[in-house]
PDB file of N, CA and C in Angstrom:
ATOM      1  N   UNK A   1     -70.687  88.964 -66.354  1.00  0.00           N
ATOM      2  CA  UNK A   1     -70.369  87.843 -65.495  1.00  0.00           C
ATOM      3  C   UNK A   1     -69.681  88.281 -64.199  1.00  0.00           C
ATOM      4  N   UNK A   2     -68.969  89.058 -64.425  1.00  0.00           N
ATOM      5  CA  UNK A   2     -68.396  90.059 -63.133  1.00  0.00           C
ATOM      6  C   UNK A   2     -69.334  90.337 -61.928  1.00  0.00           C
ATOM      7  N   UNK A   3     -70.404  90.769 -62.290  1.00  0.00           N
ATOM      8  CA  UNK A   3     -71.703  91.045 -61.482  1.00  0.00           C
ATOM      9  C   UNK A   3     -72.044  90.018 -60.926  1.00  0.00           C
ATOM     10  N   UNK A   4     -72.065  88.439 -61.493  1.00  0.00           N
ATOM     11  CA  UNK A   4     -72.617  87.616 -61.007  1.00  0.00           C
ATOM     12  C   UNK A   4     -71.332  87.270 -59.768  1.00  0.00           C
ATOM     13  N   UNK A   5     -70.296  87.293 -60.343  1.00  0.00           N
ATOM     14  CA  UNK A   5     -69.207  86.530 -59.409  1.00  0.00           C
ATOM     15  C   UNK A   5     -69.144  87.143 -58.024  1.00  0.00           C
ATOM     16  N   UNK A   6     -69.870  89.037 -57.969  1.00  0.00           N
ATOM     17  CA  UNK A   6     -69.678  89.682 -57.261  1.00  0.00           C
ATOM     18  C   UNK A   6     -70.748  89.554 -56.263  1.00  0.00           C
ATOM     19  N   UNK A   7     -71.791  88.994 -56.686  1.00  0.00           N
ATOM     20  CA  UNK A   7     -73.186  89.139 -56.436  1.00  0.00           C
ATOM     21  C   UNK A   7     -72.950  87.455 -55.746  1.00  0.00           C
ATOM     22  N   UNK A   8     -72.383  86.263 -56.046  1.00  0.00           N
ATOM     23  CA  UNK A   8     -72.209  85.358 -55.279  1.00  0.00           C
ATOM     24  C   UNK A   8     -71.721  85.054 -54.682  1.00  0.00           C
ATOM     25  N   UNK A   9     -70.256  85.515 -54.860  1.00  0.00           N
ATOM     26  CA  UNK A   9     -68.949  85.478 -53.842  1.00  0.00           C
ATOM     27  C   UNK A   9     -68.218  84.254 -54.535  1.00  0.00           C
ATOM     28  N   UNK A  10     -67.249  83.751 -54.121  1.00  0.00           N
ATOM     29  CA  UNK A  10     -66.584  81.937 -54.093  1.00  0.00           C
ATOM     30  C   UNK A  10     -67.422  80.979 -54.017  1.00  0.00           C
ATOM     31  N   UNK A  11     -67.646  79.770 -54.884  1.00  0.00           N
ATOM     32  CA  UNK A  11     -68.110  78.786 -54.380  1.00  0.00           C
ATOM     33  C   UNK A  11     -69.369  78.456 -55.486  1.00  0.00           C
ATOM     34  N   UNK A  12     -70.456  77.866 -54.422  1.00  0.00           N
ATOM     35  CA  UNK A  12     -71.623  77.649 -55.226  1.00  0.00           C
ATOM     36  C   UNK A  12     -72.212  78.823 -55.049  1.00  0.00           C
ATOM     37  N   UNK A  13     -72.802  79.414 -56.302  1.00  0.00           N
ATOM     38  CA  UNK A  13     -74.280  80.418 -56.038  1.00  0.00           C
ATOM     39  C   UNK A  13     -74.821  80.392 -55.214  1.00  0.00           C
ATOM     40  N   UNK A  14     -75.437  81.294 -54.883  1.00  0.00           N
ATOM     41  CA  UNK A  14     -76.146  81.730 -53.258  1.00  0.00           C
ATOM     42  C   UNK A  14     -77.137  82.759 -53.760  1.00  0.00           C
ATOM     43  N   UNK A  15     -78.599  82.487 -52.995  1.00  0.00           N
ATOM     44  CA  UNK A  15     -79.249  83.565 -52.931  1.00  0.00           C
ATOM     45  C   UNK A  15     -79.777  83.237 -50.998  1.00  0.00           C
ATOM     46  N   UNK A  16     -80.514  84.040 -50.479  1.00  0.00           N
ATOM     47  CA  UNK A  16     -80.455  84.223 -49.143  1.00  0.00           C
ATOM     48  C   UNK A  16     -80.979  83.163 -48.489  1.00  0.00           C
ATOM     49  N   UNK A  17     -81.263  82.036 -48.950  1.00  0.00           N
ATOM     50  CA  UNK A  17     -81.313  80.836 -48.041  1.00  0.00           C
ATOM     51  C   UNK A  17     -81.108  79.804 -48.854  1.00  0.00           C
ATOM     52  N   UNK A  18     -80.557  80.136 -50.105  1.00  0.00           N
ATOM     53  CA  UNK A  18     -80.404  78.577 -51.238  1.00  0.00           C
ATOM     54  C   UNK A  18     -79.356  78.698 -51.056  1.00  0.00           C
ATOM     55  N   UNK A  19     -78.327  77.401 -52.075  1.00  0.00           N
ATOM     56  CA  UNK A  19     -77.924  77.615 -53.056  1.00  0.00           C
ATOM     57  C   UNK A  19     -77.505  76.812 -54.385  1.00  0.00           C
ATOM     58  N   UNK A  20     -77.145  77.288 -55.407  1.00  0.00           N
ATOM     59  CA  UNK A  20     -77.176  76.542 -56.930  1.00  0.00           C
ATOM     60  C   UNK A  20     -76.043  75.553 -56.920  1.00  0.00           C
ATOM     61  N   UNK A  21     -76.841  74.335 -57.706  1.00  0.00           N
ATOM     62  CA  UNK A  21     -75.732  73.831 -58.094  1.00  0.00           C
ATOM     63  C   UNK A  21     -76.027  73.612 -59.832  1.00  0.00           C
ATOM     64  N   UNK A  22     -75.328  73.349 -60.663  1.00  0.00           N
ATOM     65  CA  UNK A  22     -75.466  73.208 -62.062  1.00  0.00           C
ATOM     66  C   UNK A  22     -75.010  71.077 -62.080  1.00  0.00           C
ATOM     67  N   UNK A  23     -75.391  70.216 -62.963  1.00  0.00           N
ATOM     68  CA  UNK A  23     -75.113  69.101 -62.631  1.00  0.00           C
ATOM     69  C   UNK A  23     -75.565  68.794 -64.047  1.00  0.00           C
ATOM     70  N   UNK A  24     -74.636  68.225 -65.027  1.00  0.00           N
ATOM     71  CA  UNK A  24     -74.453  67.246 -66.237  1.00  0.00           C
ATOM     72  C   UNK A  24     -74.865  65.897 -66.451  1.00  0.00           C
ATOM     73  N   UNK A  25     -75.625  65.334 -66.565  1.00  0.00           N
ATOM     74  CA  UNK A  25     -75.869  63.750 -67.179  1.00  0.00           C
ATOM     75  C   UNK A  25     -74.728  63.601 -67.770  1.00  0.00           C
ATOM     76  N   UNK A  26     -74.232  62.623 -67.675  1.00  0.00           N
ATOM     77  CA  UNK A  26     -72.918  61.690 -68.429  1.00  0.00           C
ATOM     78  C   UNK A  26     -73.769  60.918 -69.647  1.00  0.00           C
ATOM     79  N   UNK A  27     -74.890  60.558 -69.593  1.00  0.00           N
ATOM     80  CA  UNK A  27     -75.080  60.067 -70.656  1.00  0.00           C
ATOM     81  C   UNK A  27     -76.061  60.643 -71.591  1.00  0.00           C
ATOM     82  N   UNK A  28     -77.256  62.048 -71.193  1.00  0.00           N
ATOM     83  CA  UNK A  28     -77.502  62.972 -72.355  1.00  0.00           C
ATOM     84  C   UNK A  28     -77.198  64.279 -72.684  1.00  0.00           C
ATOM     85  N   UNK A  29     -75.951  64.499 -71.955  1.00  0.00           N
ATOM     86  CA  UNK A  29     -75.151  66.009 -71.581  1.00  0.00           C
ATOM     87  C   UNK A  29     -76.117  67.315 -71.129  1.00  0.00           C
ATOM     88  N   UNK A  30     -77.587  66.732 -70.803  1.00  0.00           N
ATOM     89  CA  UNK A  30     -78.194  67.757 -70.621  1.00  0.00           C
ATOM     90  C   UNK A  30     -77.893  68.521 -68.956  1.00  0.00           C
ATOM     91  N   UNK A  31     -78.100  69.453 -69.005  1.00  0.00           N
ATOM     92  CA  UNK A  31     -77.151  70.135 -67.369  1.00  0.00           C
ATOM     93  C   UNK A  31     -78.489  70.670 -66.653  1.00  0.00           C
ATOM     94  N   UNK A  32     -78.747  70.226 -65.434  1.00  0.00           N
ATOM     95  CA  UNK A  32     -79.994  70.566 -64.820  1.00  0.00           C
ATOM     96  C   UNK A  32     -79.195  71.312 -63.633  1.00  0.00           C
ATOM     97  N   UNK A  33     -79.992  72.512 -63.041  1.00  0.00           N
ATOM     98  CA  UNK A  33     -80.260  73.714 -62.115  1.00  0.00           C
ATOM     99  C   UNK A  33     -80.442  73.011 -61.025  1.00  0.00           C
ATOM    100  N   UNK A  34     -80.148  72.880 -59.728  1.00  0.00           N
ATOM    101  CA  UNK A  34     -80.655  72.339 -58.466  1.00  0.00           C
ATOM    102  C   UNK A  34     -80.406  73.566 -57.520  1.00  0.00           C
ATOM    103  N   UNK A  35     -81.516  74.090 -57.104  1.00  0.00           N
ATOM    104  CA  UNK A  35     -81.431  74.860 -55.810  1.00  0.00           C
ATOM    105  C   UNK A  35     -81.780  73.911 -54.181  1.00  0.00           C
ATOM    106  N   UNK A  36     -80.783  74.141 -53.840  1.00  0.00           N
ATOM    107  CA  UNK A  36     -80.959  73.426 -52.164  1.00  0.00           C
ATOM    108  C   UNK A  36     -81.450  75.047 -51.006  1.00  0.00           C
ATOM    109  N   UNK A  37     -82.253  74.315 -50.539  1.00  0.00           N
ATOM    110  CA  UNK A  37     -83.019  75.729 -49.818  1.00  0.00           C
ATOM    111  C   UNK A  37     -82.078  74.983 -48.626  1.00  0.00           C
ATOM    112  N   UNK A  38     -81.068  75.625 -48.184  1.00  0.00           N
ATOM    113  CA  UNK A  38     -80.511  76.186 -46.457  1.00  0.00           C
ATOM    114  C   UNK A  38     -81.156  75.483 -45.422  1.00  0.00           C
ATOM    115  N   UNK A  39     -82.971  76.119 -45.929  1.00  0.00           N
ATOM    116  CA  UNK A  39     -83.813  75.387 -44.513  1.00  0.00           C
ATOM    117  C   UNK A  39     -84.402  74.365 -44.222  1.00  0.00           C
ATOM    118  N   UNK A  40     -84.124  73.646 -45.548  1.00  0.00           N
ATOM    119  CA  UNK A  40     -84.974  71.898 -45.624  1.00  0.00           C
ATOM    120  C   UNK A  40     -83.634  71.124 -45.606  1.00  0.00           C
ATOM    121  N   UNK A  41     -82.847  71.133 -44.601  1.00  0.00           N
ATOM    122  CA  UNK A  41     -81.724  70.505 -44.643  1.00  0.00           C
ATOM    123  C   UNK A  41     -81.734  69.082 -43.197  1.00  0.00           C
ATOM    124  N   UNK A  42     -81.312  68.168 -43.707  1.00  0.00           N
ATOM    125  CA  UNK A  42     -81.670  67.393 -42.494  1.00  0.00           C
ATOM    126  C   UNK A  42     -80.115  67.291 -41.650  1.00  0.00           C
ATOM    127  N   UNK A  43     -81.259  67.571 -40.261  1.00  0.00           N
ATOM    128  CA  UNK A  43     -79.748  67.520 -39.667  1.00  0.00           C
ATOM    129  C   UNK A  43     -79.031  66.406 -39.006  1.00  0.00           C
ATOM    130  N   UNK A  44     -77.835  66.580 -38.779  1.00  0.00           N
ATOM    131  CA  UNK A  44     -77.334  65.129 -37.468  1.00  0.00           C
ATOM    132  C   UNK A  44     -76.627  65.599 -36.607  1.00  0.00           C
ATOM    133  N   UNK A  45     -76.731  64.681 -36.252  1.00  0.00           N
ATOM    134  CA  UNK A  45     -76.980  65.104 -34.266  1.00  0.00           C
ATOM    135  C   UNK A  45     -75.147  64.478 -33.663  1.00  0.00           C
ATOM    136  N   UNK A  46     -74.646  64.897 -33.021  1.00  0.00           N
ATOM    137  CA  UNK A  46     -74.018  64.385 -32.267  1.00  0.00           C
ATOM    138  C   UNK A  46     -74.348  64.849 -30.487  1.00  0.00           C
ATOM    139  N   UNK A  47     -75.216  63.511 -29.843  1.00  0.00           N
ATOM    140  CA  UNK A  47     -75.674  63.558 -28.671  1.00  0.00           C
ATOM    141  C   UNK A  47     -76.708  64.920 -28.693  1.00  0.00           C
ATOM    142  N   UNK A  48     -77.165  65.667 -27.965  1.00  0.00           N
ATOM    143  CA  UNK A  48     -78.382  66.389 -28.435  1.00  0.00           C
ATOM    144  C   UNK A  48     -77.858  67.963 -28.917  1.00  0.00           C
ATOM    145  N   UNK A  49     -76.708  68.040 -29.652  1.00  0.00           N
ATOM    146  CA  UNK A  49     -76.558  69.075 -30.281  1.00  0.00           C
ATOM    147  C   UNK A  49     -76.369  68.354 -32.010  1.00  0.00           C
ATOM    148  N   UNK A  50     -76.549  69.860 -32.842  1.00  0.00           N
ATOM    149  CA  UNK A  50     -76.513  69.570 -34.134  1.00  0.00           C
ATOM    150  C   UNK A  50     -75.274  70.040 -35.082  1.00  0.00           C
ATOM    151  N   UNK A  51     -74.573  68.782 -34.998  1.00  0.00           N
ATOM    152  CA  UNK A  51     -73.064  68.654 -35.443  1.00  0.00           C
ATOM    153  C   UNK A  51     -73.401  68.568 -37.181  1.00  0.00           C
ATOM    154  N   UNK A  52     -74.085  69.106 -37.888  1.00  0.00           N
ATOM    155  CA  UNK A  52     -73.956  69.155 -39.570  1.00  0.00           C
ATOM    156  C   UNK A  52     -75.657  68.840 -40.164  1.00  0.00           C
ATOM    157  N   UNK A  53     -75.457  68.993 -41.062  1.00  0.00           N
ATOM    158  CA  UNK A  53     -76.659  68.496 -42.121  1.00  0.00           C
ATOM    159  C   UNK A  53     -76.602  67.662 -43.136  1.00  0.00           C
ATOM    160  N   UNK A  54     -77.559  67.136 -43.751  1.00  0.00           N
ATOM    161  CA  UNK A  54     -76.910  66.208 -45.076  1.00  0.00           C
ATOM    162  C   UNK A  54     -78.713  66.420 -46.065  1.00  0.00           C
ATOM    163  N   UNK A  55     -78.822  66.499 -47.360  1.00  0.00           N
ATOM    164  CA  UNK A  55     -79.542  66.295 -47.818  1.00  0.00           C
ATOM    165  C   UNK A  55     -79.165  65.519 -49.401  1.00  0.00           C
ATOM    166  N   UNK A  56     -80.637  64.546 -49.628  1.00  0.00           N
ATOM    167  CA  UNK A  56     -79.986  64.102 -50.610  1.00  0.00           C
ATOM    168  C   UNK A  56     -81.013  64.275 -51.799  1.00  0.00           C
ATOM    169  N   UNK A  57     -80.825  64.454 -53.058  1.00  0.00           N
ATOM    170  CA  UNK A  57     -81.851  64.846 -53.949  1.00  0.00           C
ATOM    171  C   UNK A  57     -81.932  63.974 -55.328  1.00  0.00           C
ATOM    172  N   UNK A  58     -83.128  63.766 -56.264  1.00  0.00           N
ATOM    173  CA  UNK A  58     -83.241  62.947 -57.161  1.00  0.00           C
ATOM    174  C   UNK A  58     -83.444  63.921 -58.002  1.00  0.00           C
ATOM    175  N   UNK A  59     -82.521  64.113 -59.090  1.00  0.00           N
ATOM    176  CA  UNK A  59     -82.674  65.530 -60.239  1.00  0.00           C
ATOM    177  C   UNK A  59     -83.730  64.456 -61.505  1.00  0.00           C
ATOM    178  N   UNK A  60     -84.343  64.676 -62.102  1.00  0.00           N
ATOM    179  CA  UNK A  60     -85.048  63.904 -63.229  1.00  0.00           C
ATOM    180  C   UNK A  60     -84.746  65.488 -64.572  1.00  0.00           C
ATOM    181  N   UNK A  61     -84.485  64.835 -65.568  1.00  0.00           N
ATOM    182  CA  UNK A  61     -84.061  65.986 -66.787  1.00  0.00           C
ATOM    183  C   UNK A  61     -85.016  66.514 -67.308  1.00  0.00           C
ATOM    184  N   UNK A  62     -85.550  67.899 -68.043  1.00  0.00           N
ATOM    185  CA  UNK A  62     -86.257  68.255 -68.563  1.00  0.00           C
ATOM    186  C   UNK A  62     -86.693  68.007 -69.974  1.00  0.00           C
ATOM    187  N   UNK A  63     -85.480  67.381 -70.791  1.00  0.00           N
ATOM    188  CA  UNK A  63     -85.453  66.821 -72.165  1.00  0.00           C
ATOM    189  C   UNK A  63     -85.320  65.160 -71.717  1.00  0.00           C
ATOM    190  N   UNK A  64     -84.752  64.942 -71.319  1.00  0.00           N
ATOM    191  CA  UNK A  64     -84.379  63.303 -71.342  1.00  0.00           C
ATOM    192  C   UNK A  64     -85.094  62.162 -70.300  1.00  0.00           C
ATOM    193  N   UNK A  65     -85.304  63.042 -69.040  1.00  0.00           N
ATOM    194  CA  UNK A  65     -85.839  62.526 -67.853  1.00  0.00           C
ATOM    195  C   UNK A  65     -84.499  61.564 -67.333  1.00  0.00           C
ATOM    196  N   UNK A  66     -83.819  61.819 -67.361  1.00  0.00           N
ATOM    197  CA  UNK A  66     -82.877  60.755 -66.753  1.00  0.00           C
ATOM    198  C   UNK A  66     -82.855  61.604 -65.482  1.00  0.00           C
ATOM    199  N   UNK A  67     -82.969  60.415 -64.313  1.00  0.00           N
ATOM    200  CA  UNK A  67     -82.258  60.922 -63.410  1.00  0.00           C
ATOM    201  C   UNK A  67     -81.267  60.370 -62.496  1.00  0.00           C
ATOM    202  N   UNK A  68     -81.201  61.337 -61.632  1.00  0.00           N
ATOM    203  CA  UNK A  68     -79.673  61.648 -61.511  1.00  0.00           C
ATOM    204  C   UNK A  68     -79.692  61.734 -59.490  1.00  0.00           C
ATOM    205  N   UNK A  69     -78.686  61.254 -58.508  1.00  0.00           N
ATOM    206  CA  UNK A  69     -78.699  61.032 -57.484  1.00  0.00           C
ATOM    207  C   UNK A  69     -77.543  62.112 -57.151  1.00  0.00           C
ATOM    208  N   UNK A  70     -77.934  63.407 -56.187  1.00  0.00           N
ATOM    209  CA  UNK A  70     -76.842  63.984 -55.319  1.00  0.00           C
ATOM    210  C   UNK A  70     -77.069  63.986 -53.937  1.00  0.00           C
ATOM    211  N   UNK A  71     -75.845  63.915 -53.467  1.00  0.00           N
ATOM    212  CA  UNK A  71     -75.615  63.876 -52.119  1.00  0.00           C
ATOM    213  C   UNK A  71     -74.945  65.289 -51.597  1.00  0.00           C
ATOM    214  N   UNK A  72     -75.146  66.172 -50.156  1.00  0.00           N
ATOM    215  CA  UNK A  72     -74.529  66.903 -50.053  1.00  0.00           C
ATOM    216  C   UNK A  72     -74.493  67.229 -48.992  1.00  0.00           C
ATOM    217  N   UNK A  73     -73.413  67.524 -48.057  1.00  0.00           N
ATOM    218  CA  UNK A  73     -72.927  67.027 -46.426  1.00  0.00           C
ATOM    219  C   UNK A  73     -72.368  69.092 -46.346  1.00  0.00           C
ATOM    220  N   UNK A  74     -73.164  69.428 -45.160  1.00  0.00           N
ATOM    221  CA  UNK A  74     -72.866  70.775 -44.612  1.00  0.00           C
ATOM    222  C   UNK A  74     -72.350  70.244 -43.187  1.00  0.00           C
ATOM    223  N   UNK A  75     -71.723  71.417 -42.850  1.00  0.00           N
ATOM    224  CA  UNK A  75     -71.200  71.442 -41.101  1.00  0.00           C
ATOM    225  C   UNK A  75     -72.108  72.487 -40.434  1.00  0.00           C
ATOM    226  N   UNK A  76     -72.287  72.694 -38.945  1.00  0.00           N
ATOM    227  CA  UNK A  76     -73.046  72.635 -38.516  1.00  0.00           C
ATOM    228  C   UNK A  76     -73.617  74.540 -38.389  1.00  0.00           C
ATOM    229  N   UNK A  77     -72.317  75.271 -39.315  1.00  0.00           N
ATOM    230  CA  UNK A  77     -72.794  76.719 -39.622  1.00  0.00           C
ATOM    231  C   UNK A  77     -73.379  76.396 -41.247  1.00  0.00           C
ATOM    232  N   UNK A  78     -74.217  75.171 -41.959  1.00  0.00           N
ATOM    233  CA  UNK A  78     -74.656  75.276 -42.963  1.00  0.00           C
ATOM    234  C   UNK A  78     -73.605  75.530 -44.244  1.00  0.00           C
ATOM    235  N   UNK A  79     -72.392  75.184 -44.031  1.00  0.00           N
ATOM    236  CA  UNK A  79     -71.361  75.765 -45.159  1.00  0.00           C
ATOM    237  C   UNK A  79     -71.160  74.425 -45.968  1.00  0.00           C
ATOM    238  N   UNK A  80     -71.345  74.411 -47.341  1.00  0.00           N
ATOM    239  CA  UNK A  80     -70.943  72.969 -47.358  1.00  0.00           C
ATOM    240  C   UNK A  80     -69.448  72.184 -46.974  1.00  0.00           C
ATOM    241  N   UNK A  81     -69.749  71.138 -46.891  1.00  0.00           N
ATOM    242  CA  UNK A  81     -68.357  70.838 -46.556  1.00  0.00           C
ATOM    243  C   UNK A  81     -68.329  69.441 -48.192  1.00  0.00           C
ATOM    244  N   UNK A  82     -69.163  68.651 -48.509  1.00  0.00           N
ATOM    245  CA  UNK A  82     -69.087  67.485 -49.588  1.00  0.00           C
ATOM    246  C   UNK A  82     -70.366  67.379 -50.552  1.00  0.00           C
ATOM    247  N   UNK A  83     -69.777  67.053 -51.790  1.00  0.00           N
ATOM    248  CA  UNK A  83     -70.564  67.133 -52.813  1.00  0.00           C
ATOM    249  C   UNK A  83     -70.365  66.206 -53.654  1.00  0.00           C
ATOM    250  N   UNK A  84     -71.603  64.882 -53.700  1.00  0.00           N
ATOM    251  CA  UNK A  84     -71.545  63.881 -54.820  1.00  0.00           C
ATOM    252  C   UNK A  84     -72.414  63.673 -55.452  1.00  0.00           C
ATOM    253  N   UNK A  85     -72.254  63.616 -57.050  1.00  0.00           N
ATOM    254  CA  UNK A  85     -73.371  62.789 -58.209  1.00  0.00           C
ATOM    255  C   UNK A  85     -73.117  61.564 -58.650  1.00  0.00           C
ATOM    256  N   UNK A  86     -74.118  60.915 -58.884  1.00  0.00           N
ATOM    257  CA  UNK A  86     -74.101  59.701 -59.624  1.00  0.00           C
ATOM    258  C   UNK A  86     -74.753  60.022 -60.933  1.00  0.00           C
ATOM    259  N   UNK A  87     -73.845  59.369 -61.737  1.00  0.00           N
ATOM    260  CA  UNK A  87     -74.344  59.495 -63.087  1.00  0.00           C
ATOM    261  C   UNK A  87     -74.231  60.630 -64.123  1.00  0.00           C
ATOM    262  N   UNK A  88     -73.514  61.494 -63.453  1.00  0.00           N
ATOM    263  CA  UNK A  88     -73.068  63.084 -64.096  1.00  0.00           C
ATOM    264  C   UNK A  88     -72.455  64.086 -63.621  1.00  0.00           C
ATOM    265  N   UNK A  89     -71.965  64.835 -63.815  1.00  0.00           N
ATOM    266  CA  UNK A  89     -70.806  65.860 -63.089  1.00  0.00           C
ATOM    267  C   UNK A  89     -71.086  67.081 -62.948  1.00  0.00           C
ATOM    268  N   UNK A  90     -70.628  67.835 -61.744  1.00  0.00           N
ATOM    269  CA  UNK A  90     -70.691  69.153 -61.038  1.00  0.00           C
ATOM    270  C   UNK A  90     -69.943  69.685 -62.429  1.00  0.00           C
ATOM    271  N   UNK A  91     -70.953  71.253 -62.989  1.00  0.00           N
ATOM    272  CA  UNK A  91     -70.297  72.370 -63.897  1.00  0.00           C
ATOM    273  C   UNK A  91     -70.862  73.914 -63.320  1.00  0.00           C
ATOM    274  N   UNK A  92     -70.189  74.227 -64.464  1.00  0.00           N
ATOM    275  CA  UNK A  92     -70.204  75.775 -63.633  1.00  0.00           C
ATOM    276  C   UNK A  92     -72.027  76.327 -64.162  1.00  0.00           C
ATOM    277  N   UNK A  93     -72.359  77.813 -63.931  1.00  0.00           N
ATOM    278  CA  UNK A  93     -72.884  78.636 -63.881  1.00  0.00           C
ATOM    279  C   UNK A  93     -73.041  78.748 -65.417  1.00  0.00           C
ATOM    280  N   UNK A  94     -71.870  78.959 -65.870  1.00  0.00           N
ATOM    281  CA  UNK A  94     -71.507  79.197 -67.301  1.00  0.00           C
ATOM    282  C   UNK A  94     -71.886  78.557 -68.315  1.00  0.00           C
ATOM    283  N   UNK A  95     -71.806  77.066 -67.754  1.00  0.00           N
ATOM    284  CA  UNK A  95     -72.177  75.366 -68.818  1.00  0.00           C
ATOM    285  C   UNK A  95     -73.484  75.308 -68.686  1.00  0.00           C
ATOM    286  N   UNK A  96     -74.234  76.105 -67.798  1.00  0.00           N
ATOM    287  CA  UNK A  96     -75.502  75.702 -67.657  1.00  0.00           C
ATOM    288  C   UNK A  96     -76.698  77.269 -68.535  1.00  0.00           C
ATOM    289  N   UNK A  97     -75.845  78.085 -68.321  1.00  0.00           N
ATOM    290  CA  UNK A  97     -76.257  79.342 -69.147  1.00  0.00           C
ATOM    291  C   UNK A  97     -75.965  79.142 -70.654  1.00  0.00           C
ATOM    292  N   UNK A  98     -74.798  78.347 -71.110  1.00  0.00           N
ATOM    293  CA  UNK A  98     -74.178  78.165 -72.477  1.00  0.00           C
ATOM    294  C   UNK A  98     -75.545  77.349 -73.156  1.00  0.00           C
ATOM    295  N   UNK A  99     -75.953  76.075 -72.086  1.00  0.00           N
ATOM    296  CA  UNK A  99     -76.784  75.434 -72.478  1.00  0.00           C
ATOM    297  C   UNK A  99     -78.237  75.958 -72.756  1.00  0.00           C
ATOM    298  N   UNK A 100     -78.420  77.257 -71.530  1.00  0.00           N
ATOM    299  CA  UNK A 100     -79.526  77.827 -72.361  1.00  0.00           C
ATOM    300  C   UNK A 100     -79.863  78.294 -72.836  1.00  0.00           C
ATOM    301  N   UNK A 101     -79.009  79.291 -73.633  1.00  0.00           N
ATOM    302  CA  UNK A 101     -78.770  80.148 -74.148  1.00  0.00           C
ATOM    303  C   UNK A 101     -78.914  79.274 -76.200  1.00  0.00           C
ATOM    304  N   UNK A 102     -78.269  78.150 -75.987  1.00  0.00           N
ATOM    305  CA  UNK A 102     -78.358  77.589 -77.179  1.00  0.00           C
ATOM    306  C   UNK A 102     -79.936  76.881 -77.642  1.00  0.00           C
ATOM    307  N   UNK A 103     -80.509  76.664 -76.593  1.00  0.00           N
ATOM    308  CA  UNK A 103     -81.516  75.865 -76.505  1.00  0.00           C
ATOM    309  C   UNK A 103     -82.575  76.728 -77.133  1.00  0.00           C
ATOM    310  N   UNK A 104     -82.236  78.296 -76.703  1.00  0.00           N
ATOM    311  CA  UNK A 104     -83.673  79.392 -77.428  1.00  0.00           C
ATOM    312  C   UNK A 104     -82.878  79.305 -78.992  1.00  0.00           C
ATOM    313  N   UNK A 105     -81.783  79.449 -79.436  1.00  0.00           N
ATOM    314  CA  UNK A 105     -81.640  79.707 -80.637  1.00  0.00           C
ATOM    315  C   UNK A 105     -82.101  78.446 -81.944  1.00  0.00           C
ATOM    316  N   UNK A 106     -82.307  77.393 -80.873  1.00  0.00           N
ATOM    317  CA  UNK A 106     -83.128  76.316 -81.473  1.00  0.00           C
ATOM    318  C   UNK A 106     -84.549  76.602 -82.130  1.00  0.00           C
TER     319      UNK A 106
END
């Protein structure tokens, strides 16, 4: 796990133009993977420069199909700055590996 922490830095996972988020259903605890690609980010404008980004995404579950609404607000070097779900909660790297890890021993 060391490797990974070293290999991502602080924060959310990163690979060279994503990055991960891990995200829980509140109501079938199943934890779905969301990669946001960097470059499909929509931007906003203040007057004709580009003061931030915002994208928003519909997760649907792989066991349950529930889905799930995030929102997520960058500034205008792409860093995030806000992060919201409806219907289930931001987890780590860890909750989402725990989960798959159990799922093969099924």
């Amino acid at each position: 796990m060391d490797f990974l922490k070293r290999l991502f830095g602080g924060g959310a996972p990163r690979d060279a133009s994503g990055l991960y988020f891990y995200i829980r259903s509140r109501r079938s605890g199943e934890i779905i993977r969301l990669r946001l690609d960097l470059n499909q980010l929509s931007p906003e404008y203040e007057g004709d420069r580009v003061s931030g980004y915002y994208t928003h995404k519909t997760l649907v579950g792989q066991r349950s199909f529930e889905r799930l609404e995030a929102d997520f607000t960058f500034d205008a070097s792409k860093r995030l700055l806000e992060k919201s779900v409806t219907g289930g909660e931001f987890v780590t790297y860890e909750d989402w590996l725990a989960q798959q890890e159990a799922g093969r021993e099924s």
